[in-house]
Protein backbone atom coordinates (compact mmCIF):
# COMPACT_ATOMS: atom_id res chain seq x y z
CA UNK A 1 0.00 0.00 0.00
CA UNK A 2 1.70 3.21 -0.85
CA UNK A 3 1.19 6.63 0.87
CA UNK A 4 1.77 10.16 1.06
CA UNK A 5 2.54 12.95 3.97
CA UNK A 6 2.88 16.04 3.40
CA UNK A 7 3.47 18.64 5.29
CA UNK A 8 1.11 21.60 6.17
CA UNK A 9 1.40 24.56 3.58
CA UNK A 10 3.44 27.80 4.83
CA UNK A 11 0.75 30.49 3.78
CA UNK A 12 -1.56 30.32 6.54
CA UNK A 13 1.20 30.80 9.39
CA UNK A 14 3.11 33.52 7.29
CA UNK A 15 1.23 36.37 8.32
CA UNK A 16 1.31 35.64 12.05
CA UNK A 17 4.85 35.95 11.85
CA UNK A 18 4.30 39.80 12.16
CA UNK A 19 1.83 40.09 14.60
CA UNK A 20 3.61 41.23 18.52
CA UNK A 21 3.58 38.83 21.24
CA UNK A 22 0.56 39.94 22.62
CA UNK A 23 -1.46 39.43 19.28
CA UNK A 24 -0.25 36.17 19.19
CA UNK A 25 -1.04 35.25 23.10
CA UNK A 26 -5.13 36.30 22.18
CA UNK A 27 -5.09 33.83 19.13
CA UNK A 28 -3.59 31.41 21.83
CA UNK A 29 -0.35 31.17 19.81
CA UNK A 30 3.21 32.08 21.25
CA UNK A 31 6.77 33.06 19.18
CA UNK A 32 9.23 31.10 20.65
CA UNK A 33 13.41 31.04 19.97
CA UNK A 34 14.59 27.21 19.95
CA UNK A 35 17.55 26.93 22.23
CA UNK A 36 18.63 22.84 21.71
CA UNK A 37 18.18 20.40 18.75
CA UNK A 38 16.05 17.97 17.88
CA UNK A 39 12.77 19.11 20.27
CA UNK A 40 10.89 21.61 17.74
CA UNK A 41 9.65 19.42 14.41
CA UNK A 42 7.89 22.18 12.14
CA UNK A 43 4.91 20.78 10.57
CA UNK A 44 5.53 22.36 7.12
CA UNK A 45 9.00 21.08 6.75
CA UNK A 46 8.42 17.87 8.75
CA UNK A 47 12.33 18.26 9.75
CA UNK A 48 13.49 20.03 13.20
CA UNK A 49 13.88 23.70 13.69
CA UNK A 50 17.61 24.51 14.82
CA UNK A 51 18.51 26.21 17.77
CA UNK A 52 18.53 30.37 17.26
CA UNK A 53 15.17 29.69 14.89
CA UNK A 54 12.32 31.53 15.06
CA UNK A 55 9.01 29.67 15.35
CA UNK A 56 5.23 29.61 16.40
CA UNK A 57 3.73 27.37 18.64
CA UNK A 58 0.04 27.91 17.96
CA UNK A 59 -3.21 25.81 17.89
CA UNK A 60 -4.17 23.92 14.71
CA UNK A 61 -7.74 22.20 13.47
CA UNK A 62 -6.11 19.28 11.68
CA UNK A 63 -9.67 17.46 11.88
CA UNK A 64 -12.48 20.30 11.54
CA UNK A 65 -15.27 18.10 9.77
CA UNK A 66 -18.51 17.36 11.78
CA UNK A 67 -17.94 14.14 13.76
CA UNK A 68 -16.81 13.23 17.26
CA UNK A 69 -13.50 13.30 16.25
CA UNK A 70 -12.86 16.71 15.43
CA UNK A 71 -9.58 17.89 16.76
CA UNK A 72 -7.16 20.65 17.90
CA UNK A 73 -4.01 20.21 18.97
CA UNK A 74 -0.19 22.20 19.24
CA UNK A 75 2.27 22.68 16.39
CA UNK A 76 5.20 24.42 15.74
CA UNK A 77 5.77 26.41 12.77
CA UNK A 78 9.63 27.63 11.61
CA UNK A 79 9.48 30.88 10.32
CA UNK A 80 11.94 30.02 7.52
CA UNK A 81 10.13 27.21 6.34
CA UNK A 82 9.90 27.37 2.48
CA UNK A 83 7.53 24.84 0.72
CA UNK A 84 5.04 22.05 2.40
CA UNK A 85 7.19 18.87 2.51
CA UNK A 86 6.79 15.92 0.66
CA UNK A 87 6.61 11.99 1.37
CA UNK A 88 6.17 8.60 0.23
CA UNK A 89 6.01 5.75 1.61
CA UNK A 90 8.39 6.93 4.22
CA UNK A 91 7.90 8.67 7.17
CA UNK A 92 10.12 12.16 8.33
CA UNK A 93 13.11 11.21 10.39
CA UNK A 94 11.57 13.76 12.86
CA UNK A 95 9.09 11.33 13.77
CA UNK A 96 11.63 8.35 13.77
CA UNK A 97 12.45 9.59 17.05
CA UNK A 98 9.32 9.82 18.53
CA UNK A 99 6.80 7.62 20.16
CA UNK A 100 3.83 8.11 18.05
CA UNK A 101 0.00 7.66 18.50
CA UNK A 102 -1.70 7.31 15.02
CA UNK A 103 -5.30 7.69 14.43
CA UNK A 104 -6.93 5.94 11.18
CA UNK A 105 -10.36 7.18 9.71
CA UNK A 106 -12.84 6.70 7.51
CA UNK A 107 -13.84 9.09 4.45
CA UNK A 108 -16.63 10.65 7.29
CA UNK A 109 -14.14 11.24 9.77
CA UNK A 110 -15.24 8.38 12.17
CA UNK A 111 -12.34 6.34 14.34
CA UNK A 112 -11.93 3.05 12.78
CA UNK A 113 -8.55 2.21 14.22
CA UNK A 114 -5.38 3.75 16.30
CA UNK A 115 -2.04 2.70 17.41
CA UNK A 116 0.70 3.42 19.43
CA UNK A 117 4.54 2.68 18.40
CA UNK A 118 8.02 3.45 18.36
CA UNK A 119 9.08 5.62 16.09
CA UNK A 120 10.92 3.14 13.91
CA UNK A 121 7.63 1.14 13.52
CA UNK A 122 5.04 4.04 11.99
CA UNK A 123 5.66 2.91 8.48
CA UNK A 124 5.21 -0.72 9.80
CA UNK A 125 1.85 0.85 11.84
CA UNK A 126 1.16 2.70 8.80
CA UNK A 127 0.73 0.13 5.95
CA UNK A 128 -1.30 -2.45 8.75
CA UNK A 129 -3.73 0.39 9.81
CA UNK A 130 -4.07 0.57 5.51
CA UNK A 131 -4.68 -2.73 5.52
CA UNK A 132 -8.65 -1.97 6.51
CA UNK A 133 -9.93 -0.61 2.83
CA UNK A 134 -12.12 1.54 5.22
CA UNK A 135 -8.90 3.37 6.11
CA UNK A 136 -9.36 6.60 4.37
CA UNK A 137 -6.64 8.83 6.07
CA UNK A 138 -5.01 8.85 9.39
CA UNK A 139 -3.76 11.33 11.59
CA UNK A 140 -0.04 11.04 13.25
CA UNK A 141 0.38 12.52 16.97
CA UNK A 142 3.60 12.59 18.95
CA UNK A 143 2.14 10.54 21.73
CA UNK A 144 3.77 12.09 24.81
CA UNK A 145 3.22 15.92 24.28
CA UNK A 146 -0.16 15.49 22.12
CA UNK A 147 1.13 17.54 19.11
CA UNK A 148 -0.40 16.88 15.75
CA UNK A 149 2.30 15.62 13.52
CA UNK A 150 0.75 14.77 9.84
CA UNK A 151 -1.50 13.47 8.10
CA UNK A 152 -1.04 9.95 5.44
CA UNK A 153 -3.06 9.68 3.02
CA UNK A 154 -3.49 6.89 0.65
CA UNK A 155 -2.20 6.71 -2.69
């Protein structure tokens, strides 16, 4: 079964960018400088924000359709990310480091399966949860903090 992530694309976090700190803290967002590796993976590059980079932490609808489901959770942003990232059938080494929680759901947004792995078994956790042709998309958390990750779809 092949698949696809992608990344989330720049233009809607661009703008917030400019706005001061105390803009940001009323949209429930916050600007924050990284200070160590490897604990800030943007969700538009799917790859780690460096230490001295500017990013957002800020609130994100990944799953806004009507259902039970529907979710918000916390992602970071880097300010210099260029262009949504792009994957197939392999999953960001960001998340390779992670333990992950991953959702599976059905074309109206209902819960069909989940998991909870290692990051060196998503793409393992990936392809099974794909195995149900009722699998439609499903949703990658970072199991420990909560924070949306991705979405695979199918190919």
């Amino acid at each position: 079964m092949d698949f696809n992530i992608s990344g989330l694309p720049p233009e809607p976090f661009r703008a917030l960018f400019e706005l001061s700190d105390a803009e940001l803290a009323a949209r429930g967002a916050r600007r924050i400088v990284v200070d160590e590796p490897n604990g800030v993976p943007c969700r538009v590059s799917l790859e780690e924000a460096i230490p001295g980079e500017e990013v957002l932490l800020l609130p994100y609808q990944h799953l806004d359709a009507p259902s039970p489901y529907q979710s918000k959770g916390p992602i970071f942003v880097r300010r210099n990310a260029g262009v949504a990232a792009r994957h197939r059938n392999t999953v960001p080494e960001m998340q390779r480091r992670r333990i992950s929680s991953l959702r599976a759901y059905d074309e109206n947004r209902w819960l069909l399966e989940s998991d909870v792995v290692a990051g060196a078994e998503v793409e393992t956790s990936i392809r099974r949860l794909f195995d149900n042709p009722n699998v439609a998309f499903i949703d990658v958390h970072n199991a420990r903090p909560g924070c949306f990750a991705f979405r695979v779809n199918r190919v």
